[in-house]
Protein backbone atom coordinates (compact mmCIF):
# COMPACT_ATOMS: atom_id res chain seq x y z
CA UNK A 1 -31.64 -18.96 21.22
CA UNK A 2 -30.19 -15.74 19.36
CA UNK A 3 -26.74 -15.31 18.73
CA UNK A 4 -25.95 -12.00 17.83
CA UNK A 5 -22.67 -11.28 16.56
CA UNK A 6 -21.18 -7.46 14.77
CA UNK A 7 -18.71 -8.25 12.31
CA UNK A 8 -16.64 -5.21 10.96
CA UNK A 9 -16.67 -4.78 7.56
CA UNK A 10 -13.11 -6.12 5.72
CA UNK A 11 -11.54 -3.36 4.16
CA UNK A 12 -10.83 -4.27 -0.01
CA UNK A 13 -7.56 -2.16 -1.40
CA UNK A 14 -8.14 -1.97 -5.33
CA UNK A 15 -5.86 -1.06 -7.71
CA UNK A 16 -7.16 1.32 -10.33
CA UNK A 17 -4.81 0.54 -12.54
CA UNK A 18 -4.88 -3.83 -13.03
CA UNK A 19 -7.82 -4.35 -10.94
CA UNK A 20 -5.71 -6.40 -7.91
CA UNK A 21 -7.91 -6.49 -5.06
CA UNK A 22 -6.64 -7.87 -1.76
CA UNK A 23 -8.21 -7.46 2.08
CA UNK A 24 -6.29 -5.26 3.67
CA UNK A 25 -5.61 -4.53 7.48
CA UNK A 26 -3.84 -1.00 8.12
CA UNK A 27 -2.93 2.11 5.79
CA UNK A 28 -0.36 4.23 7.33
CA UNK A 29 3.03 4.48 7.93
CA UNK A 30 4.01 2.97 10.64
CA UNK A 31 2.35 -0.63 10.21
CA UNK A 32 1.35 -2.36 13.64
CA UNK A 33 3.10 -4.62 15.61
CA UNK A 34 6.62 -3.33 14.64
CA UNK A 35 9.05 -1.54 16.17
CA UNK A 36 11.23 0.31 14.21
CA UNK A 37 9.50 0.47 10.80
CA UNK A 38 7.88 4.16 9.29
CA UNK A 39 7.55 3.91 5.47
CA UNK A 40 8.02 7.21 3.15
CA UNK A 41 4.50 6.94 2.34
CA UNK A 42 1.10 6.08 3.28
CA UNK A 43 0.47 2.41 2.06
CA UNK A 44 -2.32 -0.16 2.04
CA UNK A 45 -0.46 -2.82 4.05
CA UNK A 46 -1.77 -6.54 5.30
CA UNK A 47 -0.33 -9.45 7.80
CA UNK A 48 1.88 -11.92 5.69
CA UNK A 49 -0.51 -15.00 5.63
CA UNK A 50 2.99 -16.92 4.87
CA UNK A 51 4.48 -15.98 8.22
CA UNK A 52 3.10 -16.88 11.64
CA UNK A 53 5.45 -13.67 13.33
CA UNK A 54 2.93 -10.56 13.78
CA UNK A 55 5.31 -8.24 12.65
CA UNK A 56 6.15 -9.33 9.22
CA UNK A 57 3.82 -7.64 7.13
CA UNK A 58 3.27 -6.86 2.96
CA UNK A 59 2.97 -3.71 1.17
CA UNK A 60 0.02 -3.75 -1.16
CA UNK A 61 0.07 -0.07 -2.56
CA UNK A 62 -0.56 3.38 -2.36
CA UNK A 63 -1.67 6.28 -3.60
CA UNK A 64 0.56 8.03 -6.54
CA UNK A 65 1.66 11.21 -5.83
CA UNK A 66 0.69 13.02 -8.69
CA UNK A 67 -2.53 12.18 -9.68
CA UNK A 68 -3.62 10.18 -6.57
CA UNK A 69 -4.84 6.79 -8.18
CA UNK A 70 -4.79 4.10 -6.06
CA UNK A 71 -2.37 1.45 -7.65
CA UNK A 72 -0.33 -1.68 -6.31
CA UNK A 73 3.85 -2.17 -5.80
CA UNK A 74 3.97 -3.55 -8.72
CA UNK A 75 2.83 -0.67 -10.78
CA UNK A 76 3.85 1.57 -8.80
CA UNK A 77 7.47 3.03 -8.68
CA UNK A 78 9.10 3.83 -5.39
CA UNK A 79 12.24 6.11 -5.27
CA UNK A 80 10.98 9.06 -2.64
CA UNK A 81 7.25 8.90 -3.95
CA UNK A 82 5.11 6.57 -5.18
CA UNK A 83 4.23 7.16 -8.95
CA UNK A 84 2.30 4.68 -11.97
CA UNK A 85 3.79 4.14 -14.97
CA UNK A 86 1.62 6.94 -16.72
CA UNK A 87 2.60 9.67 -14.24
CA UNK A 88 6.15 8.99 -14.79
CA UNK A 89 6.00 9.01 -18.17
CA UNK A 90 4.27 12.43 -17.90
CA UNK A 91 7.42 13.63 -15.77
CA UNK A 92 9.74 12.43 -17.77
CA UNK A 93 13.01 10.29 -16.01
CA UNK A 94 13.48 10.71 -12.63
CA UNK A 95 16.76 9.29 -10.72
CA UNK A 96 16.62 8.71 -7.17
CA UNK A 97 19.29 11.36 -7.01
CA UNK A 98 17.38 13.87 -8.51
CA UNK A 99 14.63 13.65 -6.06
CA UNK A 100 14.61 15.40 -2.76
């Protein structure tokens, strides 16, 4: 007996920056399962694997908005846009004030 069985192919977020790699399951703004929650930006997002409530979920990353490398939160600054370390160094400092 054949069982047949499609899996979809698990979506990988990399960051181009440190090499992080993580599954992820939505990129968006508005993340699934939530009610009142729309980020600023587009981000790679997964479920929380430490929390059994479908709504809690973890921001992997994003693109930057200058140069539009995909890098992680923790390379990644976020006052209004997401930027890497190099890009911000190219603009020079930015306060949250000063944006937008």
């Amino acid at each position: 007996m054949e069982h047949n069985t499609t899996e979809t192919p698990q979506k990988t977020f990399t960051c181009q920056l440190c090499g992080l790699t993580s599954p992820f399951t939505y990129y968006g703004q508005k993340p699934p399962n939530t009610r009142a929650i729309v980020l600023l930006e587009e981000c790679f997002m997964t479920k929380d694997p430490f929390c059994p409530e479908k709504e809690k979920f973890l921001v992997l990353g994003s693109n930057c908005s200058l140069c539009s490398m995909c890098v992680c939160v923790g390379l990644s600054l976020l006052h209004q846009e997401v930027l890497h370390a190099v890009c911000e160094q190219a603009l020079g400092p930015v306060s949250p004030s000063d944006s937008g």
